[in-house]
C-alpha atoms as a PDB file:
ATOM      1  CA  UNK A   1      -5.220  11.990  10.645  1.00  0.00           C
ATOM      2  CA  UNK A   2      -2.204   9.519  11.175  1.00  0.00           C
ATOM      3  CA  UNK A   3      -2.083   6.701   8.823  1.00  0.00           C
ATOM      4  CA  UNK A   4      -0.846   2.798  10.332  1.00  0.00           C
ATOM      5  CA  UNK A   5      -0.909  -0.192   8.724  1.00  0.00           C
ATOM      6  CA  UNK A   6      -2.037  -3.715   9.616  1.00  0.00           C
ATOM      7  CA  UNK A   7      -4.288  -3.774  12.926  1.00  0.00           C
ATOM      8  CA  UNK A   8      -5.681  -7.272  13.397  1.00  0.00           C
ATOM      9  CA  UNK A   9      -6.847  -7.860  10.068  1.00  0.00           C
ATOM     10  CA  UNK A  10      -5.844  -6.862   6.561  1.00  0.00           C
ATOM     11  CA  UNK A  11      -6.324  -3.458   6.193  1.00  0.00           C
ATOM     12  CA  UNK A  12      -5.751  -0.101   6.946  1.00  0.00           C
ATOM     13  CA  UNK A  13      -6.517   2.689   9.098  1.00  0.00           C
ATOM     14  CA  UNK A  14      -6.413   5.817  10.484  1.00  0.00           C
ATOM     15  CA  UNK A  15      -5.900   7.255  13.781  1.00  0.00           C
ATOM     16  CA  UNK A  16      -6.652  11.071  15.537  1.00  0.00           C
ATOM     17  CA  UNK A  17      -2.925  11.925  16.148  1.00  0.00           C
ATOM     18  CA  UNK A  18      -3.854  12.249  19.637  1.00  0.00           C
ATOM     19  CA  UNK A  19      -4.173   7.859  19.688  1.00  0.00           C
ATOM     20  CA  UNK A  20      -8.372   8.433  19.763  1.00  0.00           C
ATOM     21  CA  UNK A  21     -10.696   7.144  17.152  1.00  0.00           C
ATOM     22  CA  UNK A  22      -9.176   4.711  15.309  1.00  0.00           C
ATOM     23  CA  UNK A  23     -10.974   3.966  12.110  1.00  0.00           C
ATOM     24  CA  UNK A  24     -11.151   1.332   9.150  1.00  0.00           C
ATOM     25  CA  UNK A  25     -10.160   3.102   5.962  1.00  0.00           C
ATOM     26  CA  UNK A  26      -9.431  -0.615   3.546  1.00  0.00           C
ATOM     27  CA  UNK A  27      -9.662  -4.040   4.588  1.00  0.00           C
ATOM     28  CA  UNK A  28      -9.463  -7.325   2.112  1.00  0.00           C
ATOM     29  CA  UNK A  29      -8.922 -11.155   2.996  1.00  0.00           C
ATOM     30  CA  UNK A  30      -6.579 -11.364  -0.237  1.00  0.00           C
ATOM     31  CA  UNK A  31      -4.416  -8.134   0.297  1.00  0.00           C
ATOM     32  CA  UNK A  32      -2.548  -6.867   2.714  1.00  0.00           C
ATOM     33  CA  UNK A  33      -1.337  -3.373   2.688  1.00  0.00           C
ATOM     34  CA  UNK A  34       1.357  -1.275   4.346  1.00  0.00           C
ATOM     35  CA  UNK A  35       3.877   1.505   4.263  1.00  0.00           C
ATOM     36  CA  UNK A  36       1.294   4.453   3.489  1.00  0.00           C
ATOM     37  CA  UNK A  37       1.742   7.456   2.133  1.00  0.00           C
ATOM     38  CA  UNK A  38      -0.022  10.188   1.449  1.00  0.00           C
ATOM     39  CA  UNK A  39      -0.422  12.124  -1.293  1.00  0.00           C
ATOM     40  CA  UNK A  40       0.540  16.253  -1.146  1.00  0.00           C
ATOM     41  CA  UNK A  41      -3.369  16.925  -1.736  1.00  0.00           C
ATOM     42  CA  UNK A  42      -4.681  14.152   0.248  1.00  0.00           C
ATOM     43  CA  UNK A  43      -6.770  12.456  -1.846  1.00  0.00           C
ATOM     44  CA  UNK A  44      -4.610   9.265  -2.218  1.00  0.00           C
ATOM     45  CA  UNK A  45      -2.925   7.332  -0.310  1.00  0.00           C
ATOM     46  CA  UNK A  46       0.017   4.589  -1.986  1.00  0.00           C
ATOM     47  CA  UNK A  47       1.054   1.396  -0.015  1.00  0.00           C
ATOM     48  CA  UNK A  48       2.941  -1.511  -0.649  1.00  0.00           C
ATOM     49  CA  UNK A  49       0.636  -4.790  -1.434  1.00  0.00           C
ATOM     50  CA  UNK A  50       0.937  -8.239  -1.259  1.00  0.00           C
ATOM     51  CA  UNK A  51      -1.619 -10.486  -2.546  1.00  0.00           C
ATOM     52  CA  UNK A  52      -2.450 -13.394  -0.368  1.00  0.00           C
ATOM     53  CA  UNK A  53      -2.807 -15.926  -3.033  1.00  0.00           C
ATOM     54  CA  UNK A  54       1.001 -14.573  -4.144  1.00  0.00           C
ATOM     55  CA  UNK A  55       2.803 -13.564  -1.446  1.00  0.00           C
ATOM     56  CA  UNK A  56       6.013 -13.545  -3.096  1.00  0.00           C
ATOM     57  CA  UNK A  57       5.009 -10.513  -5.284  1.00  0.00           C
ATOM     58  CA  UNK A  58       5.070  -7.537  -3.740  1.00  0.00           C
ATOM     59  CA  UNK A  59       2.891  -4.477  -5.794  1.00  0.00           C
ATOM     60  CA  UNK A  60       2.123  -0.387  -5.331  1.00  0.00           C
ATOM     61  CA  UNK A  61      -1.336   0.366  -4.633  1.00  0.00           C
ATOM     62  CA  UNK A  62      -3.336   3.470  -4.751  1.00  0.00           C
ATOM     63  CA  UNK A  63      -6.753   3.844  -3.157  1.00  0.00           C
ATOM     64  CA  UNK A  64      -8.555   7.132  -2.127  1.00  0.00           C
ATOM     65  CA  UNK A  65      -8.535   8.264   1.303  1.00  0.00           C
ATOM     66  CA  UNK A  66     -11.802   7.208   2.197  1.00  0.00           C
ATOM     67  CA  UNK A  67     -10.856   3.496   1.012  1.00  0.00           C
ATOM     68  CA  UNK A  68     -12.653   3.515  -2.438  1.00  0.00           C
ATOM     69  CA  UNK A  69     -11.021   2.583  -6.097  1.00  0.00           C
ATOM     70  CA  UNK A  70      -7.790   0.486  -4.869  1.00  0.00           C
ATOM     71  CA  UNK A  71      -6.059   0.010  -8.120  1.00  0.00           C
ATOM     72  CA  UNK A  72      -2.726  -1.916  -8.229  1.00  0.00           C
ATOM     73  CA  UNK A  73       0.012   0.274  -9.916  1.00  0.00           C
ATOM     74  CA  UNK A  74       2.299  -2.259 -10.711  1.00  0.00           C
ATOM     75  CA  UNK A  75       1.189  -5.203 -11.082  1.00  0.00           C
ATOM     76  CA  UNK A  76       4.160  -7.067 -11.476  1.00  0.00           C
ATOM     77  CA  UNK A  77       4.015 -11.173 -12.511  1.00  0.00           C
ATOM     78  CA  UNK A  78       6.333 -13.617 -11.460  1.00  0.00           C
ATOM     79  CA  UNK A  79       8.917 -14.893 -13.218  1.00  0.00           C
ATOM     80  CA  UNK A  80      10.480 -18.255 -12.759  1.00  0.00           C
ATOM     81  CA  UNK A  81      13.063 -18.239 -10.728  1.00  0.00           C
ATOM     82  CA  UNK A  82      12.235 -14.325 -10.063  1.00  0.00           C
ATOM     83  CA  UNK A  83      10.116 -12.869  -7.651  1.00  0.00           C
ATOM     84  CA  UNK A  84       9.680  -8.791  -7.218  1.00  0.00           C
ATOM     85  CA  UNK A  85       8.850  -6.848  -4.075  1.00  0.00           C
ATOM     86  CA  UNK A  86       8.006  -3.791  -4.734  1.00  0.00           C
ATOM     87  CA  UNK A  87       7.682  -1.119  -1.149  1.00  0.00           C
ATOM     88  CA  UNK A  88       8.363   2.162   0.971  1.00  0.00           C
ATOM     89  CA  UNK A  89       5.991   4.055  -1.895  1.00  0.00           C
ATOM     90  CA  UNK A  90       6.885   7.726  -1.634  1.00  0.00           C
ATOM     91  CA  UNK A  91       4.572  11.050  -3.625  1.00  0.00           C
ATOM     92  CA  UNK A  92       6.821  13.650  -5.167  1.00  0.00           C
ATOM     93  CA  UNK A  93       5.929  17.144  -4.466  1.00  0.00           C
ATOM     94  CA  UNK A  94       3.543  17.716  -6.749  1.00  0.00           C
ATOM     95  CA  UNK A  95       2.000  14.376  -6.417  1.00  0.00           C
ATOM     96  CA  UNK A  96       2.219  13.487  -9.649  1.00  0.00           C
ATOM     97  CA  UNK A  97       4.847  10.727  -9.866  1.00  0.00           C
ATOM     98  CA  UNK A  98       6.183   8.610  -6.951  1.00  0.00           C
ATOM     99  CA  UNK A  99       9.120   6.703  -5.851  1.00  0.00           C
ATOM    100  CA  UNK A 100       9.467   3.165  -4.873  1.00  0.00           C
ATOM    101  CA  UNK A 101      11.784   0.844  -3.661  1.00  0.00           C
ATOM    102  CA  UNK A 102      11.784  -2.568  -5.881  1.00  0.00           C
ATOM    103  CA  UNK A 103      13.889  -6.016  -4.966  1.00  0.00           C
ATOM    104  CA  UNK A 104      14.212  -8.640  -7.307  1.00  0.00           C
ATOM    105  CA  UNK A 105      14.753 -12.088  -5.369  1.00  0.00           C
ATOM    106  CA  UNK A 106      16.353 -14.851  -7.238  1.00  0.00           C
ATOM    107  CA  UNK A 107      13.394 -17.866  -5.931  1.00  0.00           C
END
């Protein structure tokens, strides 16, 4: 399977690599996900996050690959004037530790 991001609502899904059968894996009205990757065993899949109600906040999420147990990874807070944007999650190897890249934006 090929993983994409956003397709017309929040969420995310997967696609045959051949274009064919394009399925909902994740969808929420309060988070939208993107940049996924996943993980060496593929059982996990990380994206970046952003929380509608805090858009200015940017988190790592993990969820399994069928969709279940999204937990956010980071769950960075605001601080006045700062805001942190936290993307392009990437597995190591051995899946147990990952990159990220993280932006702190003076508000």
């Amino acid at each position: 399977m090929f993983f994409i991001g956003q397709v017309q609502e929040y969420g995310l899904h997967a696609i045959d690599i051949n274009g064919k059968n394009l399925k909902l894996i994740y969808a929420s009205d309060s988070i939208e996900l993107s940049s996924p990757a996943i993980s060496p065993n593929v059982a996990k899949i990380l994206c970046s996050g952003y929380r509608a109600l805090t858009p200015e906040i940017g988190d790592i999420y993990s969820l399994d690959t069928n969709g279940h147990n999204l937990e956010n990874l980071t769950n960075f807070q605001r601080t006045i004037p700062y805001s942190f944007l936290s993307t392009n999650p990437a597995w190591s190897n051995d899946g147990e530790n990952f990159l990220l890249l993280q932006i702190e934006i003076l508000l």
